[in-house]
C-alpha atoms as a PDB file:
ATOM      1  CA  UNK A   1      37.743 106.219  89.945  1.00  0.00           C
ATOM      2  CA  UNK A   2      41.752 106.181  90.361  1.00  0.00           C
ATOM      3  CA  UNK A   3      43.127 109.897  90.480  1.00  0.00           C
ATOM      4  CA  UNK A   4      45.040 110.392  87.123  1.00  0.00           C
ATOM      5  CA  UNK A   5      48.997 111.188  87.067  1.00  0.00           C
ATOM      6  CA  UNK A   6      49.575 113.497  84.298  1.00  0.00           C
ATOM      7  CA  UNK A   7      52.875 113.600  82.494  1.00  0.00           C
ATOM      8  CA  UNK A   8      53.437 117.291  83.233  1.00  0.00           C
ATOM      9  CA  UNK A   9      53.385 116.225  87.337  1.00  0.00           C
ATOM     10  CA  UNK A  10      56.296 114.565  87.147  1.00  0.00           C
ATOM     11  CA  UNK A  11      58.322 115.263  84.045  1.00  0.00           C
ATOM     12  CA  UNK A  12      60.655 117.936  85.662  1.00  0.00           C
ATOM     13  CA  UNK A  13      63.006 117.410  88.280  1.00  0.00           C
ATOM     14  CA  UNK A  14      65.867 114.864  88.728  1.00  0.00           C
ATOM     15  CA  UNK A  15      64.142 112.982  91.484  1.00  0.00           C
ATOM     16  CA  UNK A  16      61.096 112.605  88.960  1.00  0.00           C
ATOM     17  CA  UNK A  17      63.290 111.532  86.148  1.00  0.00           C
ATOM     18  CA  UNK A  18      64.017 108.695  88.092  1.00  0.00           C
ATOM     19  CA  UNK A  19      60.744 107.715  89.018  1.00  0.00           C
ATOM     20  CA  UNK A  20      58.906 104.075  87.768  1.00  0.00           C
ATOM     21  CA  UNK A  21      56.936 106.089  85.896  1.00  0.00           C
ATOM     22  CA  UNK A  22      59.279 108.188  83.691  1.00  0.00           C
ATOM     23  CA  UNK A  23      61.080 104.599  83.320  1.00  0.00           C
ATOM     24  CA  UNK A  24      58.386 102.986  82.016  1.00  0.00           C
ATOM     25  CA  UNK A  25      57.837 105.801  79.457  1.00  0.00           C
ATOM     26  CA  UNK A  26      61.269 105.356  78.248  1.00  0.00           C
ATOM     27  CA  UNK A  27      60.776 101.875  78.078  1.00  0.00           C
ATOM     28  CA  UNK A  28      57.439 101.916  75.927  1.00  0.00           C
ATOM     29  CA  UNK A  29      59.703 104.503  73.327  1.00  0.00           C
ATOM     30  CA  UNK A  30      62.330 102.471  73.219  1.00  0.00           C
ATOM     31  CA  UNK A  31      60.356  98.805  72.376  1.00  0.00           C
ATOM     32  CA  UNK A  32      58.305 100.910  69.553  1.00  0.00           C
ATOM     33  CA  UNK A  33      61.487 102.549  68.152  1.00  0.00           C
ATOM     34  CA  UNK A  34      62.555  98.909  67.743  1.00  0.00           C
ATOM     35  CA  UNK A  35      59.608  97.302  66.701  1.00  0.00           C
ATOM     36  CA  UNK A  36      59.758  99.870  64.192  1.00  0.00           C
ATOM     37  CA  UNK A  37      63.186  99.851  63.153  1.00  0.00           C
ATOM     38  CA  UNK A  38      63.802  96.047  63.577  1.00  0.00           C
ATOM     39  CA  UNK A  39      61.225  94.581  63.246  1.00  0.00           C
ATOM     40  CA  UNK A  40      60.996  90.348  64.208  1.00  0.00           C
ATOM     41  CA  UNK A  41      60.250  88.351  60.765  1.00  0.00           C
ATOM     42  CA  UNK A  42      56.728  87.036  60.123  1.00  0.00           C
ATOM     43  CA  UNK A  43      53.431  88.569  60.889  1.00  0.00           C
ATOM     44  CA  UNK A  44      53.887  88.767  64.261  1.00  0.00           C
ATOM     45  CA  UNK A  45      57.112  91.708  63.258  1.00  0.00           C
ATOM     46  CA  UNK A  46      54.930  93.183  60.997  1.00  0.00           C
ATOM     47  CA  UNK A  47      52.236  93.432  62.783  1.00  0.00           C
ATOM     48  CA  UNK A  48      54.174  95.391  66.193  1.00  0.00           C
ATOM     49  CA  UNK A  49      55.854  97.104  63.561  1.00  0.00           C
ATOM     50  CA  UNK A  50      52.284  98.974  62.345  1.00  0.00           C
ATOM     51  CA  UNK A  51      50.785  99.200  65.778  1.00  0.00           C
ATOM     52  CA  UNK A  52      54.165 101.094  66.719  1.00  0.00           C
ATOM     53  CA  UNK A  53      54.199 103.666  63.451  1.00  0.00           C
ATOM     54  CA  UNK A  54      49.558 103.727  64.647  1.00  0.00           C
ATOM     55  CA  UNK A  55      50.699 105.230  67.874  1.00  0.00           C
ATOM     56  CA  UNK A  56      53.731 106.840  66.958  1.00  0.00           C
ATOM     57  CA  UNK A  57      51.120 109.230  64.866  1.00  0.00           C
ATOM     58  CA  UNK A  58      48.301 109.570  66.819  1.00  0.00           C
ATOM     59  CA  UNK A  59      47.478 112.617  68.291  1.00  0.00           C
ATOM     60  CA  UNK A  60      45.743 111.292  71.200  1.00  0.00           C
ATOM     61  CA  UNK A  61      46.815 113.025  74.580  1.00  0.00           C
ATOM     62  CA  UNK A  62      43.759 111.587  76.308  1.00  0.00           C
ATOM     63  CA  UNK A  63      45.942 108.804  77.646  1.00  0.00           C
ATOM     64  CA  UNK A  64      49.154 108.925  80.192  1.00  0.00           C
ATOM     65  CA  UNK A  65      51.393 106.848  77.747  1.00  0.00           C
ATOM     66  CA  UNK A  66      50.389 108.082  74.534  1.00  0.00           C
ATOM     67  CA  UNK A  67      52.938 108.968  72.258  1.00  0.00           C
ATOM     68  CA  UNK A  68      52.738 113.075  72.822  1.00  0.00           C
ATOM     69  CA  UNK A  69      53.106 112.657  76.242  1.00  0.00           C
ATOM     70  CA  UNK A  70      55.454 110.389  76.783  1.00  0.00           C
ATOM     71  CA  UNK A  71      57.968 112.790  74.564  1.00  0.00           C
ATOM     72  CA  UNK A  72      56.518 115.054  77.123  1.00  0.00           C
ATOM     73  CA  UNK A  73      57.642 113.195  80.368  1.00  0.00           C
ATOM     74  CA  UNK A  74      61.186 112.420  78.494  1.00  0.00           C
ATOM     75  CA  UNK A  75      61.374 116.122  77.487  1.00  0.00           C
ATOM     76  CA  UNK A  76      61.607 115.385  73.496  1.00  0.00           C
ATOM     77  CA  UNK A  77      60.158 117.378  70.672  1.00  0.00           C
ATOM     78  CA  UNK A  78      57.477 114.481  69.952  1.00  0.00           C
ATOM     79  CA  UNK A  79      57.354 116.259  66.183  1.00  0.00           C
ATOM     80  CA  UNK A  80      61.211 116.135  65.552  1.00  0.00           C
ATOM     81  CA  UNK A  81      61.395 112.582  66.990  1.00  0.00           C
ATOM     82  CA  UNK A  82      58.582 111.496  64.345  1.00  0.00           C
ATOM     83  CA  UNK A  83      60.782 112.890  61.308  1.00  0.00           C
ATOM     84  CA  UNK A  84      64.244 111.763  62.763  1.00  0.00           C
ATOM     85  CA  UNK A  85      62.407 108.104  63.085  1.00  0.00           C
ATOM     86  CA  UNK A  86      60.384 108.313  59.170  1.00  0.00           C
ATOM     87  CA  UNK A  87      64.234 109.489  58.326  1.00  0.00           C
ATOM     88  CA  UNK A  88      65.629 106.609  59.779  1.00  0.00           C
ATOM     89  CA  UNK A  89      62.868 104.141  58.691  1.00  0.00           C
ATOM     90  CA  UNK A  90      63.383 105.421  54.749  1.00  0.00           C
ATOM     91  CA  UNK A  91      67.177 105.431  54.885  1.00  0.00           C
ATOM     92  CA  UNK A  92      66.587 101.508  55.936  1.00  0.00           C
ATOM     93  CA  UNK A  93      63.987 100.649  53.139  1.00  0.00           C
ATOM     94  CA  UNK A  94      66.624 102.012  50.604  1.00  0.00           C
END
């Protein structure tokens, strides 16, 4: 079985904040903040769109990229950043 890399082994540090992995987090935020926030037309939009907002509230921290701790690795308040984003979403919708 492959050794696991937890977030908290490489979220401090500026030579970690480099690292593929802390890029990669950043990368998986930043395509569900869009498919949330523009989302494509059609089903296939709507459908990235939900899956985003499904992991953006799971509590699940039994998995390197989940949500929790991936605000972890990028050192954000993974609460704040879910009411900032519902903020953002409602302010849209109106």
């Amino acid at each position: 079985m492959p050794e696991l890399v937890l977030p908290c082994q490489y979220a401090h540090g500026s030579a970690r904040r480099s690292a593929p992995e802390v890029k990669l987090a950043a990368a998986i935020l930043d395509n569900a903040i869009r498919s949330m926030l523009w989302p494509l037309g059609g089903d296939r939009g709507a459908r990235e769109a939900a899956e985003a907002s499904e992991w953006l509230y799971d509590g699940d921290r039994s998995w390197p990229f989940s949500f929790e701790n991936i605000c972890d690795v990028l050192s954000l308040d993974a609460g704040r950043l879910r009411r900032q984003l519902a903020g953002a979403i409602v302010s849209r919708i109106e």
